[in-house]
ModelCIF file with pLDDT and N, C-alpha, C, O atoms, coordinates in Angstrom:
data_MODEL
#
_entry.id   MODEL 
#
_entity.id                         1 
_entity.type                       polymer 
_entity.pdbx_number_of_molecules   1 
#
_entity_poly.entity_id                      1 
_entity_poly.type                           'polypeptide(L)' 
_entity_poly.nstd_linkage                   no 
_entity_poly.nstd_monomer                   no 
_entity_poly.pdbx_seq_one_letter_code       
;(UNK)(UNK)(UNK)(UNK)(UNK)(UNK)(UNK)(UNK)(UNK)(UNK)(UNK)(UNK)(UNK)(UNK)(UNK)(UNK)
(UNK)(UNK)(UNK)(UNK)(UNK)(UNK)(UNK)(UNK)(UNK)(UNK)(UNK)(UNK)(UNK)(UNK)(UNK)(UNK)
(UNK)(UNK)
;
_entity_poly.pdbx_seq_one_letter_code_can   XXXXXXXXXXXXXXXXXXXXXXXXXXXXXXXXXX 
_entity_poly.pdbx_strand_id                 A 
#
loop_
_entity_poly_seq.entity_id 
_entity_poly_seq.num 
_entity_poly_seq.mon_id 
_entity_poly_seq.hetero 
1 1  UNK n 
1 2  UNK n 
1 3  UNK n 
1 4  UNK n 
1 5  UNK n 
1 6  UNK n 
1 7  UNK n 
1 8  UNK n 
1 9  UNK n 
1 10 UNK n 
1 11 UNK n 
1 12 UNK n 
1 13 UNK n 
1 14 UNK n 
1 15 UNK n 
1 16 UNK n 
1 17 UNK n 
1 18 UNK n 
1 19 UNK n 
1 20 UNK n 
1 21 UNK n 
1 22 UNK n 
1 23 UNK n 
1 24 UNK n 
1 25 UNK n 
1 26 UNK n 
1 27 UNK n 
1 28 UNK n 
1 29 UNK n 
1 30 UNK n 
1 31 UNK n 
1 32 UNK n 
1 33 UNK n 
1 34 UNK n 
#
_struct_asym.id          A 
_struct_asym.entity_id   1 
#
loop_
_ma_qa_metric.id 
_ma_qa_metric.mode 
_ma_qa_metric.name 
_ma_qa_metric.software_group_id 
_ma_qa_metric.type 
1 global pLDDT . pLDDT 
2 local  pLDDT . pLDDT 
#
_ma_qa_metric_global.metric_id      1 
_ma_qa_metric_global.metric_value   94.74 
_ma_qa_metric_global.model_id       1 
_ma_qa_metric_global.ordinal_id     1 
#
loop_
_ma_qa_metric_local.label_asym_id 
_ma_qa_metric_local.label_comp_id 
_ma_qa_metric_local.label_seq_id 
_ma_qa_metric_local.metric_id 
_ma_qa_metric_local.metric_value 
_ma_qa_metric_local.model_id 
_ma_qa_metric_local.ordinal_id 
A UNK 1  2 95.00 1 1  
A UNK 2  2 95.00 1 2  
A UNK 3  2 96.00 1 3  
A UNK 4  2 96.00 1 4  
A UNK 5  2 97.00 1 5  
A UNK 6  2 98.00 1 6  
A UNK 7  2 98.00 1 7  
A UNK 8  2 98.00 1 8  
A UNK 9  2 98.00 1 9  
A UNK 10 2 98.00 1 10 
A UNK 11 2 97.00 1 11 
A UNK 12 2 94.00 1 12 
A UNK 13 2 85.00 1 13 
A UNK 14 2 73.00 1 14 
A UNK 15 2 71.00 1 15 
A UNK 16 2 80.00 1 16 
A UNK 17 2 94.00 1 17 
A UNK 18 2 96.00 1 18 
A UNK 19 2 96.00 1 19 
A UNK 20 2 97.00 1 20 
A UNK 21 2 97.00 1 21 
A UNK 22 2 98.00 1 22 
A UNK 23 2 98.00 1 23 
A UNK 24 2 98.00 1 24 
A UNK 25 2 98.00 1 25 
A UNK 26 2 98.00 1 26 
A UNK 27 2 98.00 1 27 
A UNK 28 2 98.00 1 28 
A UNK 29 2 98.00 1 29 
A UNK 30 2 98.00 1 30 
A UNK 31 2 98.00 1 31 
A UNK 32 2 98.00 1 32 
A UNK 33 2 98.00 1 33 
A UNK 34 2 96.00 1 34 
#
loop_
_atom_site.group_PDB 
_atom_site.id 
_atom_site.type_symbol 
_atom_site.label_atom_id 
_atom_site.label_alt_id 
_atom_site.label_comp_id 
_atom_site.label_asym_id 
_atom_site.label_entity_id 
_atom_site.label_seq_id 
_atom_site.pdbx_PDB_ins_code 
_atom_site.Cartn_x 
_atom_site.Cartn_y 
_atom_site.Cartn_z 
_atom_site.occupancy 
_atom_site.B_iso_or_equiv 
_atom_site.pdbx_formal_charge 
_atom_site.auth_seq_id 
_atom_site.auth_comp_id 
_atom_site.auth_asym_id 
_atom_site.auth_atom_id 
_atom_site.pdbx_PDB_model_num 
ATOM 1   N N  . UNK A 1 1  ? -127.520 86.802  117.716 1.00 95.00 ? 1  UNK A N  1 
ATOM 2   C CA . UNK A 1 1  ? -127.705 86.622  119.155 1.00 95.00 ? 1  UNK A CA 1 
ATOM 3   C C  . UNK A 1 1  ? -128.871 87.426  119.708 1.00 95.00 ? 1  UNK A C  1 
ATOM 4   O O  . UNK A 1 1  ? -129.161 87.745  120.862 1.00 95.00 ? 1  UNK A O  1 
ATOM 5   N N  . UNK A 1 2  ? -129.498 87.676  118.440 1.00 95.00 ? 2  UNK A N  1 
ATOM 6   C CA . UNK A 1 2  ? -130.975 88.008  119.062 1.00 95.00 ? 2  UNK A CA 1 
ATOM 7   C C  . UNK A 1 2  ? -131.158 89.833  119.118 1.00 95.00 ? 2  UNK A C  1 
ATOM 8   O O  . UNK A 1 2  ? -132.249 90.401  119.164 1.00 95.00 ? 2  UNK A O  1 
ATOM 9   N N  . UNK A 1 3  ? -130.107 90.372  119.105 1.00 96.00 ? 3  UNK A N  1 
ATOM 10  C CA . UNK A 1 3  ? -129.763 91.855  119.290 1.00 96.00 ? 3  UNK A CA 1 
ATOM 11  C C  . UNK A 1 3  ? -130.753 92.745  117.950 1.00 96.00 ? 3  UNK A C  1 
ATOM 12  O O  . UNK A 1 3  ? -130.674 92.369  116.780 1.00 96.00 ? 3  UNK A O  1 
ATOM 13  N N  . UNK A 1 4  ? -131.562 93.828  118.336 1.00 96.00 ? 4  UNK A N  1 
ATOM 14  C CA . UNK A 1 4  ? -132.442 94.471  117.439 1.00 96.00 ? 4  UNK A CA 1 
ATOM 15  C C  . UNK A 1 4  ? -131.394 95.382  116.660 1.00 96.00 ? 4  UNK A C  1 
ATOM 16  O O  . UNK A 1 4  ? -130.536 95.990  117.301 1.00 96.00 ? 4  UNK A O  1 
ATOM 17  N N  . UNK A 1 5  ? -131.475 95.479  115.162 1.00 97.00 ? 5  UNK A N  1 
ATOM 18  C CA . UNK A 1 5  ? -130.144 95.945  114.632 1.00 97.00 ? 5  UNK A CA 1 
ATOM 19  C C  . UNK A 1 5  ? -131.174 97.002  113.606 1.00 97.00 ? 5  UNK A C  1 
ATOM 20  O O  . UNK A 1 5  ? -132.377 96.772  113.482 1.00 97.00 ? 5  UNK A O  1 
ATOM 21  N N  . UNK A 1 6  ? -130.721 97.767  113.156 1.00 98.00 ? 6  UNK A N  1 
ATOM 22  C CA . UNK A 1 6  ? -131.348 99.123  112.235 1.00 98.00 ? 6  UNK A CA 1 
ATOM 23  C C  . UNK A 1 6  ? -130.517 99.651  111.553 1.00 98.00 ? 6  UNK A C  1 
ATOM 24  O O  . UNK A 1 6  ? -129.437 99.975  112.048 1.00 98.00 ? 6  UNK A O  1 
ATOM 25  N N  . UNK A 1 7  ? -130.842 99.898  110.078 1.00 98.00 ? 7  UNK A N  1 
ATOM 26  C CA . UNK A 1 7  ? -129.897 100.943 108.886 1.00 98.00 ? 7  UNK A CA 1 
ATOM 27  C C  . UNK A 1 7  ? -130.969 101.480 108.027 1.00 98.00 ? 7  UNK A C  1 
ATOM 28  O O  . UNK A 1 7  ? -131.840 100.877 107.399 1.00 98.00 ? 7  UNK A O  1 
ATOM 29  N N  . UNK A 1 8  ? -130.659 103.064 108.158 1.00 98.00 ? 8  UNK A N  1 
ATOM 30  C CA . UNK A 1 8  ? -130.801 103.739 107.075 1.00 98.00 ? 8  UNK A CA 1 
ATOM 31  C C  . UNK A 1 8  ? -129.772 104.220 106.120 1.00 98.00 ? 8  UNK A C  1 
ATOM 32  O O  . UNK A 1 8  ? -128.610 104.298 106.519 1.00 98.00 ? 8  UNK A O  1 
ATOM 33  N N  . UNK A 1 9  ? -130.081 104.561 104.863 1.00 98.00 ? 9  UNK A N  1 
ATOM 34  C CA . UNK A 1 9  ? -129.145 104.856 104.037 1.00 98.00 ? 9  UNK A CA 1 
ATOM 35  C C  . UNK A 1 9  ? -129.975 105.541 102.988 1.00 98.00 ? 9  UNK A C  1 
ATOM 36  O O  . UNK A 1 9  ? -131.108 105.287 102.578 1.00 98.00 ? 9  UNK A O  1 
ATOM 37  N N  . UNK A 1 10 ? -128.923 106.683 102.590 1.00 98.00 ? 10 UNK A N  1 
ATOM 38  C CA . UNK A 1 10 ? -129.472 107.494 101.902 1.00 98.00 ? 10 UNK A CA 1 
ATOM 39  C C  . UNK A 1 10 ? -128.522 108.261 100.486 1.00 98.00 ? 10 UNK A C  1 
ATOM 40  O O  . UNK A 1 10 ? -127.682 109.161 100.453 1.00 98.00 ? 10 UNK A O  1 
ATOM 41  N N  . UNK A 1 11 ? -129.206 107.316 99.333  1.00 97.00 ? 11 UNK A N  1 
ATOM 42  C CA . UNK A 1 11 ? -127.690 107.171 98.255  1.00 97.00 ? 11 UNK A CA 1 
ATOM 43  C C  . UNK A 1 11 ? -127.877 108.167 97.708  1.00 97.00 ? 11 UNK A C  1 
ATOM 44  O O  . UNK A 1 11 ? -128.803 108.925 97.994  1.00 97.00 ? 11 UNK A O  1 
ATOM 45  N N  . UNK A 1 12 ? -126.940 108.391 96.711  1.00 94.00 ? 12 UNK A N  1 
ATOM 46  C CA . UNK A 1 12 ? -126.251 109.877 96.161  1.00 94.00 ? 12 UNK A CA 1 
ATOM 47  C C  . UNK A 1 12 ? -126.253 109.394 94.838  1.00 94.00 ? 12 UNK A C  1 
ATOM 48  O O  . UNK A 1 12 ? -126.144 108.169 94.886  1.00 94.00 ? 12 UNK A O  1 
ATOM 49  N N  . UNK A 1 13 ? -126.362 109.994 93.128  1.00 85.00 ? 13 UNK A N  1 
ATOM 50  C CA . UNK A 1 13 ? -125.059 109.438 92.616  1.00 85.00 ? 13 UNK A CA 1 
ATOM 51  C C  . UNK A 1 13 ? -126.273 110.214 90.981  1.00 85.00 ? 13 UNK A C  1 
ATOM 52  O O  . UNK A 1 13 ? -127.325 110.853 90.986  1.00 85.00 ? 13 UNK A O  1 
ATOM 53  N N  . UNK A 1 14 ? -125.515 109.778 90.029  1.00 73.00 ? 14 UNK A N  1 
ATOM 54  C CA . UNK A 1 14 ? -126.682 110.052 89.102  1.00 73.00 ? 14 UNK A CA 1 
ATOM 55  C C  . UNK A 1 14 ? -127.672 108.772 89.032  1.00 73.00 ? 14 UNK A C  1 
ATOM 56  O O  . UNK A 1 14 ? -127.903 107.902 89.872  1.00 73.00 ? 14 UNK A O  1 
ATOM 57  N N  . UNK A 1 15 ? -128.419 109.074 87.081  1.00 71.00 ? 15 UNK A N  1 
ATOM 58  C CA . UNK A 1 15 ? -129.680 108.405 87.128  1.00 71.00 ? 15 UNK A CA 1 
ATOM 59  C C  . UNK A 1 15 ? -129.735 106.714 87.729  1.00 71.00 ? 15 UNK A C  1 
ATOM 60  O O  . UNK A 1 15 ? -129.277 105.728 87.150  1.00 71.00 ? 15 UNK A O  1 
ATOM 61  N N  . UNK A 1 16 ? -130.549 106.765 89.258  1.00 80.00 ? 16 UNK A N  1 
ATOM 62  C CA . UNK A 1 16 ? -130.341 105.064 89.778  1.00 80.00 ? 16 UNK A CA 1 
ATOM 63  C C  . UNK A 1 16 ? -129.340 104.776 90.160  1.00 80.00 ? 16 UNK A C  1 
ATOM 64  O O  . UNK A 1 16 ? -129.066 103.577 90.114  1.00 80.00 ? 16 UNK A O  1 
ATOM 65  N N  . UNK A 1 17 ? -128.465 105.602 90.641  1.00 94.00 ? 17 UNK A N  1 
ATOM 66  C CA . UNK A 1 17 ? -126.948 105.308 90.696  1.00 94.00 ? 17 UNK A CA 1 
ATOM 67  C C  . UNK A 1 17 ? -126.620 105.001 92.852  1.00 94.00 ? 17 UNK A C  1 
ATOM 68  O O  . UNK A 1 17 ? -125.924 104.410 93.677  1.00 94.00 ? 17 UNK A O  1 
ATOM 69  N N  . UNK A 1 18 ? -128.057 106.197 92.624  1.00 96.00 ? 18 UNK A N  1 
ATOM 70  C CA . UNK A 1 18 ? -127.998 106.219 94.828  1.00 96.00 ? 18 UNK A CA 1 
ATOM 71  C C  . UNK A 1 18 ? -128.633 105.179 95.184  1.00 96.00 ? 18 UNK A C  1 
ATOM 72  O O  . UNK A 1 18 ? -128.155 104.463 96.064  1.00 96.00 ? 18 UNK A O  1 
ATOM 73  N N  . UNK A 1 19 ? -129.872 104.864 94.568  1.00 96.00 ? 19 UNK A N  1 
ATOM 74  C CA . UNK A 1 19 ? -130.669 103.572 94.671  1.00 96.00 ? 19 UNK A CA 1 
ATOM 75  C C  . UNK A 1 19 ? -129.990 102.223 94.579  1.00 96.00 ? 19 UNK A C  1 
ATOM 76  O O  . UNK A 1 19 ? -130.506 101.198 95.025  1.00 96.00 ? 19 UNK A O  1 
ATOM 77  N N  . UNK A 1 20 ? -128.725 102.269 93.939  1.00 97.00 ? 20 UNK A N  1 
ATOM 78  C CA . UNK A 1 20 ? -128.524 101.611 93.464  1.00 97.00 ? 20 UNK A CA 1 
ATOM 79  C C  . UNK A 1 20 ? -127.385 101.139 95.294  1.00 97.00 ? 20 UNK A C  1 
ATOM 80  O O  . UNK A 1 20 ? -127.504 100.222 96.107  1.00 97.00 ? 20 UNK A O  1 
ATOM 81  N N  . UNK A 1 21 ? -126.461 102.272 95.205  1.00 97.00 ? 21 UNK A N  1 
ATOM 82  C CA . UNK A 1 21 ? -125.528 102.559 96.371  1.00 97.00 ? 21 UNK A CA 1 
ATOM 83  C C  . UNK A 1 21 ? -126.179 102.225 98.068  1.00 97.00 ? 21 UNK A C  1 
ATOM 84  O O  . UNK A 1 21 ? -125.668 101.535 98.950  1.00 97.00 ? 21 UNK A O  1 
ATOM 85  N N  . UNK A 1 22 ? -127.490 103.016 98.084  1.00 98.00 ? 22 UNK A N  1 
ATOM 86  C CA . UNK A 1 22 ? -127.638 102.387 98.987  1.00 98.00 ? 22 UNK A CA 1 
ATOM 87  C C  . UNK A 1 22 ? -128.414 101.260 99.177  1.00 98.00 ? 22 UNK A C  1 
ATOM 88  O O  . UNK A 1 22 ? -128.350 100.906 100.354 1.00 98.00 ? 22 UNK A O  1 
ATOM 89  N N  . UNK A 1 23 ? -129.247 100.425 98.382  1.00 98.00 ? 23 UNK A N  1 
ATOM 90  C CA . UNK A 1 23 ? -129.417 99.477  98.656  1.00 98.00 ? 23 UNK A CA 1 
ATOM 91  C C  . UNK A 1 23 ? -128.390 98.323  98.467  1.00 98.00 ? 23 UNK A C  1 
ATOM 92  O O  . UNK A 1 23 ? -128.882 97.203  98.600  1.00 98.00 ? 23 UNK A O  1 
ATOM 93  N N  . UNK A 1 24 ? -127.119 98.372  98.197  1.00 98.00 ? 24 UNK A N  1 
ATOM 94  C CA . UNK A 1 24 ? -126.085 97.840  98.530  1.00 98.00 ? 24 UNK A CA 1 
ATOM 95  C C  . UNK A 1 24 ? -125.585 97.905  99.250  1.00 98.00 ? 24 UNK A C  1 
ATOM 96  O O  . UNK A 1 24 ? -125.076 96.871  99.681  1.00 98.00 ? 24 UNK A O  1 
ATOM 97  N N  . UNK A 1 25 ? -125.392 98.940  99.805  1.00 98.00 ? 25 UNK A N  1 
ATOM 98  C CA . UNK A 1 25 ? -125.303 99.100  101.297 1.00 98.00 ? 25 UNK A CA 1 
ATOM 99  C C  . UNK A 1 25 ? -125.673 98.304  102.582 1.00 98.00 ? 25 UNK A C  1 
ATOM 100 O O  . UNK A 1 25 ? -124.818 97.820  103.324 1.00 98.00 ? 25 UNK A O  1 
ATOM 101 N N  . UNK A 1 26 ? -127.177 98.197  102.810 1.00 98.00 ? 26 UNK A N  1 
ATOM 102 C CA . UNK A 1 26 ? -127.839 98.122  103.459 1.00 98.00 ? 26 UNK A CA 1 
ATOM 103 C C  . UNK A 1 26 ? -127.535 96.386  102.882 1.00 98.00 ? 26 UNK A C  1 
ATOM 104 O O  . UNK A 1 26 ? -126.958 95.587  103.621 1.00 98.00 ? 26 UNK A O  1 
ATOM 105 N N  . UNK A 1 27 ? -127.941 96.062  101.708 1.00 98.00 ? 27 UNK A N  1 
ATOM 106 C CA . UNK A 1 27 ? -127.889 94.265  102.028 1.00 98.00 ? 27 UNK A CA 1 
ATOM 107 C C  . UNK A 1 27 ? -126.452 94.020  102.378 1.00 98.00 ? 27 UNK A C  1 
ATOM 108 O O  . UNK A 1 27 ? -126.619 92.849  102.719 1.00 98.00 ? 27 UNK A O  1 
ATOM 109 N N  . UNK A 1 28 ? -125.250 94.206  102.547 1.00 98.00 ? 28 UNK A N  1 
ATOM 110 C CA . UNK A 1 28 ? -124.397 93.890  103.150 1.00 98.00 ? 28 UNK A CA 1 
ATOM 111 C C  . UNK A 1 28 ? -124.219 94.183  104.584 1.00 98.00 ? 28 UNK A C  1 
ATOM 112 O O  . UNK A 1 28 ? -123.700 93.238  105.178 1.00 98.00 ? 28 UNK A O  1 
ATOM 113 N N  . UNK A 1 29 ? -124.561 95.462  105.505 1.00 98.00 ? 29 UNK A N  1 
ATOM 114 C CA . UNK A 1 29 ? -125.264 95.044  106.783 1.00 98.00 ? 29 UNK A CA 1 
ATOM 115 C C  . UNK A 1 29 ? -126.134 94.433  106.790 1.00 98.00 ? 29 UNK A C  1 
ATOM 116 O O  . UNK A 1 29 ? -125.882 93.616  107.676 1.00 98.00 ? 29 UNK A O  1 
ATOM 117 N N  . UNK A 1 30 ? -127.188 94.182  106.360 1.00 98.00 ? 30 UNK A N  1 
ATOM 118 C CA . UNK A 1 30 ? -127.966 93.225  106.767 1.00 98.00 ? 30 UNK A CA 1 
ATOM 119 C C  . UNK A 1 30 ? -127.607 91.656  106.798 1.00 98.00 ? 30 UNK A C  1 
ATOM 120 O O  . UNK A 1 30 ? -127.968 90.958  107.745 1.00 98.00 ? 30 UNK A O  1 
ATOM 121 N N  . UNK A 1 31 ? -127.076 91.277  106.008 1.00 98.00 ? 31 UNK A N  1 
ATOM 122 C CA . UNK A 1 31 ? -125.678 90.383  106.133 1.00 98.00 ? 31 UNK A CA 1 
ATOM 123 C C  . UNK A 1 31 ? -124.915 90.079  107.246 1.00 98.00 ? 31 UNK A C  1 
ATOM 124 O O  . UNK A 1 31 ? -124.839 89.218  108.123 1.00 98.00 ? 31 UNK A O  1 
ATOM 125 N N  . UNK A 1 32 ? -124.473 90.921  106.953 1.00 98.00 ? 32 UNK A N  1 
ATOM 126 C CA . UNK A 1 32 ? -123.295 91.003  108.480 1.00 98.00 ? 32 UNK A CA 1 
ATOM 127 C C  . UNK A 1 32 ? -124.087 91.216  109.620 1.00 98.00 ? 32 UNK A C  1 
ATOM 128 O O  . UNK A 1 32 ? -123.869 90.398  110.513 1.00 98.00 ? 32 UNK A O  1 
ATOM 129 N N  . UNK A 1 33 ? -124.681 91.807  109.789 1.00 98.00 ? 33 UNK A N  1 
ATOM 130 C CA . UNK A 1 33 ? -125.739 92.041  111.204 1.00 98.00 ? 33 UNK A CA 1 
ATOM 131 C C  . UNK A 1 33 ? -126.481 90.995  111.711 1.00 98.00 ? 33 UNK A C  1 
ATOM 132 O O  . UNK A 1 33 ? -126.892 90.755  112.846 1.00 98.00 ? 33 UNK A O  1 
ATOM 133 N N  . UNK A 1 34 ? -126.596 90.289  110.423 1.00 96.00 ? 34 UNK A N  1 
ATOM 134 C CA . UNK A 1 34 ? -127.834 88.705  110.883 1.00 96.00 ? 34 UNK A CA 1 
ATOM 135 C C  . UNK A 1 34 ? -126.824 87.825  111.355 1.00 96.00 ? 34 UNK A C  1 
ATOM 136 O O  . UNK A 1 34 ? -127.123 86.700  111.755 1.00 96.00 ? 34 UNK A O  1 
#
């Protein structure tokens, strides 16, 4: 409905493990947000 929407995220975890966390993150709001 047109609304400006924003996420940061900032993953944790071992090797590739945060990278991994938060860009999973973020594509499921972005998902849900669109």
């Amino acid at each position: 409905n047109g609304l400006v929407a924003a996420v940061v995220a900032d993953g944790m975890g071992g090797h590739k493990a945060g990278e991994v966390a938060s860009g999973m993150a973020v594509e499921s709001l972005k998902l849900s947000l669109s």
